[in-house]
Protein backbone atom coordinates (compact mmCIF):
# COMPACT_ATOMS: atom_id res chain seq x y z
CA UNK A 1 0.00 0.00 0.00
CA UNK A 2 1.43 3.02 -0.88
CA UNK A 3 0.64 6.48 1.14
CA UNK A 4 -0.12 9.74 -0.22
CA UNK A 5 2.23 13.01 0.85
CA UNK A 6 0.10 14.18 2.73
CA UNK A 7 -0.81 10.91 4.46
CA UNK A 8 2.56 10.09 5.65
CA UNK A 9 2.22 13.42 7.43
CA UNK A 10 -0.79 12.51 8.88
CA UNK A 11 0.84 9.19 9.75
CA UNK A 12 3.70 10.73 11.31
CA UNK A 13 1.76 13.65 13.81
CA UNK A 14 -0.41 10.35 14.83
CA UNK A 15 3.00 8.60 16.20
CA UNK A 16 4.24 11.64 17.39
CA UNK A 17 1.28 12.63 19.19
CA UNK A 18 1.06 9.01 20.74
CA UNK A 19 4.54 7.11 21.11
CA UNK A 20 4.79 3.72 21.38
CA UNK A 21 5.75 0.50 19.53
CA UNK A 22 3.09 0.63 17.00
CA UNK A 23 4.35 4.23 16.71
CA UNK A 24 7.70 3.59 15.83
CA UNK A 25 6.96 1.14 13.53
CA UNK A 26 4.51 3.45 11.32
CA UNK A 27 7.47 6.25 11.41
CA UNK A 28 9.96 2.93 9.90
CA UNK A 29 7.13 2.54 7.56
CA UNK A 30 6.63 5.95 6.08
CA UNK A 31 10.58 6.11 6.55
CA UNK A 32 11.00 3.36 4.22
CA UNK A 33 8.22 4.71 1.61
CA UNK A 34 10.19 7.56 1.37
CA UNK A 35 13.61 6.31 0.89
CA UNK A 36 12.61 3.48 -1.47
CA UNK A 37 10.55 6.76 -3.86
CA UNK A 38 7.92 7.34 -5.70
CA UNK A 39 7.79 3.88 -7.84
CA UNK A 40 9.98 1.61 -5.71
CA UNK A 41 8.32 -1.04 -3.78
CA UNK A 42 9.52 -2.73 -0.14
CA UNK A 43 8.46 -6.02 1.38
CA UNK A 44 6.51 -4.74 4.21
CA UNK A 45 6.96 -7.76 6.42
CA UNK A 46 11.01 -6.75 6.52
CA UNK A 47 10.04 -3.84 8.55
CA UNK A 48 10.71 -4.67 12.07
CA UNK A 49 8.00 -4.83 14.70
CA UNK A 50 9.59 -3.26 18.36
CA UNK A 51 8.53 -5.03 21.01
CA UNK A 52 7.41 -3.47 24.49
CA UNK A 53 10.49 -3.23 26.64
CA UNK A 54 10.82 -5.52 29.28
CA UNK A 55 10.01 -3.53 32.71
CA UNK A 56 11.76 -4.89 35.96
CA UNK A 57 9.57 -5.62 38.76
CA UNK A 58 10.91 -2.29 40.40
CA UNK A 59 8.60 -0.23 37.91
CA UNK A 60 5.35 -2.20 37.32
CA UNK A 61 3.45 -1.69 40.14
CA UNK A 62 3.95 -4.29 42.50
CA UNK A 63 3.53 -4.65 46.21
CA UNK A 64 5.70 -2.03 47.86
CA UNK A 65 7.01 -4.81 49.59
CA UNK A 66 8.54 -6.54 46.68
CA UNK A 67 10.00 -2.75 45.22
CA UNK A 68 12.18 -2.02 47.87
CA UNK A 69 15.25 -3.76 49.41
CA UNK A 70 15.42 -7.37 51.14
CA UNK A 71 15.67 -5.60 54.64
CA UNK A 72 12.45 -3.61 53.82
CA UNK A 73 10.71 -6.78 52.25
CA UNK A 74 11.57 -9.00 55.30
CA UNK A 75 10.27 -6.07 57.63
CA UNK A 76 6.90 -6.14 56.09
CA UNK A 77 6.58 -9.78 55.38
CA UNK A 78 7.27 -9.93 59.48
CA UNK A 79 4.58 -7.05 59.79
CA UNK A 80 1.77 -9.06 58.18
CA UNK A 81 2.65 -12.49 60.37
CA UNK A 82 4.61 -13.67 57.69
CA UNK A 83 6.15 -16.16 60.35
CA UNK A 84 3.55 -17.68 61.79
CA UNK A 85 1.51 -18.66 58.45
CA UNK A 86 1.43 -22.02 57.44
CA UNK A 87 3.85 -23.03 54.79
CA UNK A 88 1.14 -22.85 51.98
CA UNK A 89 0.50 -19.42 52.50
CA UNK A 90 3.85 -18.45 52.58
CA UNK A 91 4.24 -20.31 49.85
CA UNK A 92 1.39 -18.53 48.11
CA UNK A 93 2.70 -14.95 48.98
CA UNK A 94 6.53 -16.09 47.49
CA UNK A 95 5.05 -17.38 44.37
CA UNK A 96 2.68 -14.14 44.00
CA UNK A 97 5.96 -11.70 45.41
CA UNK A 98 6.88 -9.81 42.36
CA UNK A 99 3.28 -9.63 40.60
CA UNK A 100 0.70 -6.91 40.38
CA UNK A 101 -2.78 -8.32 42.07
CA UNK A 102 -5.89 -5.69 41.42
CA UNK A 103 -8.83 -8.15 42.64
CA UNK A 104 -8.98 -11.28 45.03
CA UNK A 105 -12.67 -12.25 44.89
CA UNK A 106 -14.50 -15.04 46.46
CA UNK A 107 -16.40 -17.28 43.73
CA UNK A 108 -19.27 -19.15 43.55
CA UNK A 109 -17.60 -22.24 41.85
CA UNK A 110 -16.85 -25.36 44.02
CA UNK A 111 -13.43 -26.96 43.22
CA UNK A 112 -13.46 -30.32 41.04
CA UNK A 113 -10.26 -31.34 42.55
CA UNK A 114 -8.24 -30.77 46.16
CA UNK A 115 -5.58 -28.65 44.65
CA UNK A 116 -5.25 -25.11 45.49
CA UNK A 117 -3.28 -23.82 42.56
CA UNK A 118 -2.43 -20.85 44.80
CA UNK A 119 -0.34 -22.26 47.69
CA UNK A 120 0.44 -25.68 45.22
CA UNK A 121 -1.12 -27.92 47.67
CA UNK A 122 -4.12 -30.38 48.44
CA UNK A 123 -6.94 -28.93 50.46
CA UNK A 124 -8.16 -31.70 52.64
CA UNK A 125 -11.48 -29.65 53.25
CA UNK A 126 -12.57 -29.90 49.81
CA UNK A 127 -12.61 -33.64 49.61
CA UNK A 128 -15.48 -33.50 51.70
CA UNK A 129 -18.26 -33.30 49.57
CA UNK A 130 -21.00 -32.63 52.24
CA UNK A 131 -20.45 -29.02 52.35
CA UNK A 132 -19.41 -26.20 50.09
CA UNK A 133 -16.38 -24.95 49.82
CA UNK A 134 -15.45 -21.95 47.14
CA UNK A 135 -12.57 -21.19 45.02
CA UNK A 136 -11.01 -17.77 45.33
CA UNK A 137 -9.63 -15.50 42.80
CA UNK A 138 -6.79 -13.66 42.29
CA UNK A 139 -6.56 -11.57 39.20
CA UNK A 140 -3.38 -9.59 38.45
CA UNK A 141 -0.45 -8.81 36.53
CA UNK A 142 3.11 -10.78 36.16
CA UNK A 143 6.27 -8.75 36.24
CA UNK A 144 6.41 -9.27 32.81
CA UNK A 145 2.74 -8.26 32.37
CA UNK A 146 1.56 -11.20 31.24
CA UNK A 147 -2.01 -11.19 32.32
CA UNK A 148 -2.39 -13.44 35.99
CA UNK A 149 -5.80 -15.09 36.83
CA UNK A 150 -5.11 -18.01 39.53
CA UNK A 151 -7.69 -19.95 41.51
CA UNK A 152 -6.84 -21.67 45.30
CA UNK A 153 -8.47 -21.71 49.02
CA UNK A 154 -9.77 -18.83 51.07
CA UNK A 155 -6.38 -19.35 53.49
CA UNK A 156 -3.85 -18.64 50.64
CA UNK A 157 -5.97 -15.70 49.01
CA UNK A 158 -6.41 -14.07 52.03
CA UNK A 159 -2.73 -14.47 52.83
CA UNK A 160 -1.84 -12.63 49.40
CA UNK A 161 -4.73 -10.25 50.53
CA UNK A 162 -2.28 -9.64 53.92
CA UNK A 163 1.05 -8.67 51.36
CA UNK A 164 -0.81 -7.11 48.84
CA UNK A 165 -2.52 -4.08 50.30
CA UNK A 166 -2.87 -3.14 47.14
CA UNK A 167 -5.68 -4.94 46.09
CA UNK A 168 -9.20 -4.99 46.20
CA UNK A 169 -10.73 -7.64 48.16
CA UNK A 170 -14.41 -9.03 47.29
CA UNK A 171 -15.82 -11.54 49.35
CA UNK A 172 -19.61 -12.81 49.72
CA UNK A 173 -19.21 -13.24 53.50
């Protein structure tokens, strides 16, 4: 596809006016238009695509206690009873350490298997099937900002809850 003059302009106030990697790669585009001329033609597939840059937990937004130094994250691990959780929830609040959680709802879905994929371990309360028991939710971001939606027990979630002040907490109860 070849752009009009005046279209390349428009093109090129458009990335200006709103940087980013799609940005950059219209400005290569109309860059290469113009240095191949009027008549030439380019593969437009050899153009590369940037890629967002990888951000270091530091700057995404995590849990202030996972920005700062290992003194200050051991200080507020031992400020939320860190210590005297069980090993699943501190196992929970490891795994979960350098991610971005926004929401940690209660559900109404009952779990098809024992395994809370939050803590990685079985949950001898759900093999009971005389009574209810409901998976929590915790929906968030990864360091890398890969999208985060995991599912466990109300003990682990509510653990994460305790190091992630950050989030908002839903539950039906």
């Amino acid at each position: 596809m070849r752009l009009t003059q005046r279209e390349q302009i428009i093109l090129m106030e458009a990335a200006r006016l709103n940087p980013g990697p799609l940005a950059e790669w219209l400005a290569r585009w109309v860059q290469k238009q113009q240095e191949v001329g009027v008549n030439g033609t380019f593969d437009l597939s050899k153009i590369p695509v940037p890629g967002y840059p990888k951000m270091p937990a530091t700057d995404s937004g995590t849990s202030q206690a996972y920005k700062d130094t290992k003194v200050e994250r051991e200080a507020h691990l031992a400020s939320i009873g860190y210590a005297e959780m069980g090993i699943n929830q501190r196992r929970a609040i490891r795994r979960m350490g350098d991610t971005t959680i926004r929401v940690i709802e209660e559900s109404d879905l009952i779990p098809e298997n024992p395994n809370c994929w939050l803590g990685t371990h079985e949950v001898e309360e759900w093999k009971d099937g005389s009574e209810d028991h409901f998976l929590w939710r915790v929906i968030g971001t990864w360091a890398s900002g890969q999208e985060i939606k995991k599912w466990g027990c109300e003990d682990c979630a509510k653990a994460i809850a305790k190091a992630h002040p950050e989030a908002e907490v839903h539950a039906f109860n």
